[in-house]
C-alpha atoms as a PDB file:
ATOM      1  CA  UNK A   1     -13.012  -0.246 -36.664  1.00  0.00           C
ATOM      2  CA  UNK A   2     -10.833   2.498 -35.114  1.00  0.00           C
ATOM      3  CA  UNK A   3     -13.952   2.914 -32.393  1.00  0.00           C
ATOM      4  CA  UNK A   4     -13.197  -0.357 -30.865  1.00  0.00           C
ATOM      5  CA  UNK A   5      -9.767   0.288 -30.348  1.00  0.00           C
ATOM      6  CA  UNK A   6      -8.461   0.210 -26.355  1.00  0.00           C
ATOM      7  CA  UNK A   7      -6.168   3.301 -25.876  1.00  0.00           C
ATOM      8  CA  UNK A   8      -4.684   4.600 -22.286  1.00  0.00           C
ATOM      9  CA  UNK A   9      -7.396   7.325 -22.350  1.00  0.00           C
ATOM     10  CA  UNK A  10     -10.381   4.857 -23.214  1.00  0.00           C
ATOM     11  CA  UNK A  11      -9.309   2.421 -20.542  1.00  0.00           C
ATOM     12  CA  UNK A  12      -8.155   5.341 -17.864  1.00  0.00           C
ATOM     13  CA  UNK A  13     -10.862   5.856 -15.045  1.00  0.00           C
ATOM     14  CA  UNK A  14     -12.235   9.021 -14.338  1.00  0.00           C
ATOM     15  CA  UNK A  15     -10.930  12.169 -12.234  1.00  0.00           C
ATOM     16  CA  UNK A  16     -13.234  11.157  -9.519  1.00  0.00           C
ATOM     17  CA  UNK A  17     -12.106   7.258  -9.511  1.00  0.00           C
ATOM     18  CA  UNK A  18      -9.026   8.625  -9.319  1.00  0.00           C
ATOM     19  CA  UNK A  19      -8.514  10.816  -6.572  1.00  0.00           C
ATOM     20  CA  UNK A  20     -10.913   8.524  -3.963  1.00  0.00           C
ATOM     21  CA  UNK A  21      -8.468   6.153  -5.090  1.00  0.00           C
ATOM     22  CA  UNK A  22      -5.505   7.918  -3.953  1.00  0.00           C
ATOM     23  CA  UNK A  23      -7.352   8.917  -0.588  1.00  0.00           C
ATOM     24  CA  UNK A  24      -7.546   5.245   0.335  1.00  0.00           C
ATOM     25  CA  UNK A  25      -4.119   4.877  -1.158  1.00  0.00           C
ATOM     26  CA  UNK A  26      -3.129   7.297   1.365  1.00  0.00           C
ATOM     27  CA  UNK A  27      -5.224   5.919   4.082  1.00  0.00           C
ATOM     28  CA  UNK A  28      -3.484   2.770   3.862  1.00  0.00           C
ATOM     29  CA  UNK A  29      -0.214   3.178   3.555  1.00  0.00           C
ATOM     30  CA  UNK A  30      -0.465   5.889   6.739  1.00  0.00           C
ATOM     31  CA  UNK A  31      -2.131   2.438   8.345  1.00  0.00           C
ATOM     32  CA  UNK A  32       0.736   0.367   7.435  1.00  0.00           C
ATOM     33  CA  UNK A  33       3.028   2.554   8.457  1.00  0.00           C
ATOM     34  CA  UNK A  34       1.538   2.836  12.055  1.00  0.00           C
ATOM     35  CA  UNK A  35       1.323  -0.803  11.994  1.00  0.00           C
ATOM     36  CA  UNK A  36       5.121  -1.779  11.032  1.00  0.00           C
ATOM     37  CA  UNK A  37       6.080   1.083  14.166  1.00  0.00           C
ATOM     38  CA  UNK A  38       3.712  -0.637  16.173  1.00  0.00           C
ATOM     39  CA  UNK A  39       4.928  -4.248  15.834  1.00  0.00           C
ATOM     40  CA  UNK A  40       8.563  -3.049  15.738  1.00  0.00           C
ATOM     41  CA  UNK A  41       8.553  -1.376  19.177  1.00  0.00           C
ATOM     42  CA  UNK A  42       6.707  -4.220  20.890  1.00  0.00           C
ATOM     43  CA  UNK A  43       9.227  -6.634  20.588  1.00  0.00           C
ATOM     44  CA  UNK A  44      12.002  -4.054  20.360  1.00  0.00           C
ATOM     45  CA  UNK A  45      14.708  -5.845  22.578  1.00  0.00           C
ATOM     46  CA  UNK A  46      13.129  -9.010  23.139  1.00  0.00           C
ATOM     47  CA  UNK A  47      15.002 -10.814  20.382  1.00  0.00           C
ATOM     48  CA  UNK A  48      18.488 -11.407  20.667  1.00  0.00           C
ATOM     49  CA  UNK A  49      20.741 -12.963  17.989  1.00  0.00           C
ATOM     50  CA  UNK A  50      21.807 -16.005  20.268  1.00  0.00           C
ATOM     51  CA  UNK A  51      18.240 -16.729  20.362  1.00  0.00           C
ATOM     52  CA  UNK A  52      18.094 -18.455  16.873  1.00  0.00           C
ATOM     53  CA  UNK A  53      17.785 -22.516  16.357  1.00  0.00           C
ATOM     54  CA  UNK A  54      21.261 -23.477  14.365  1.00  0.00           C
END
C-alpha cells in the first residue's frame, strides 16, 4: 500500500531534467530581459503624459 504512495522524491524529476531545465530557464529569462530593454528604448521619449485620451 505504502508503494503507491506519491512523495516529493517519487514525483521529483531527475538531475538531468533538472538542470536542462534551468538552462532554458536561464535562456529565457536572459531573452526577456533583452526584449523588455529592447522595447523600452524604442519608444523611449516618444510618449508623453499629455498624450493620453481623458
Amino acid at each position: 500500500m505504502r508503494a503507491n504512495n506519491i512523495t516529493i522524491y517519487n514525483a521529483a524529476a531527475g538531475h538531468f531534467a533538472m538542470s536542462v531545465g534551468l538552462i532554458w530557464w536561464g535562456c529565457g529569462m536572459v531573452l526577456a530581459i533583452g526584449y523588455l530593454m529592447f522595447v523600452y528604448r524604442m519608444f523611449r521619449g516618444k510618449v508623453t503624459i499629455s498624450a493620453g485620451h481623458g
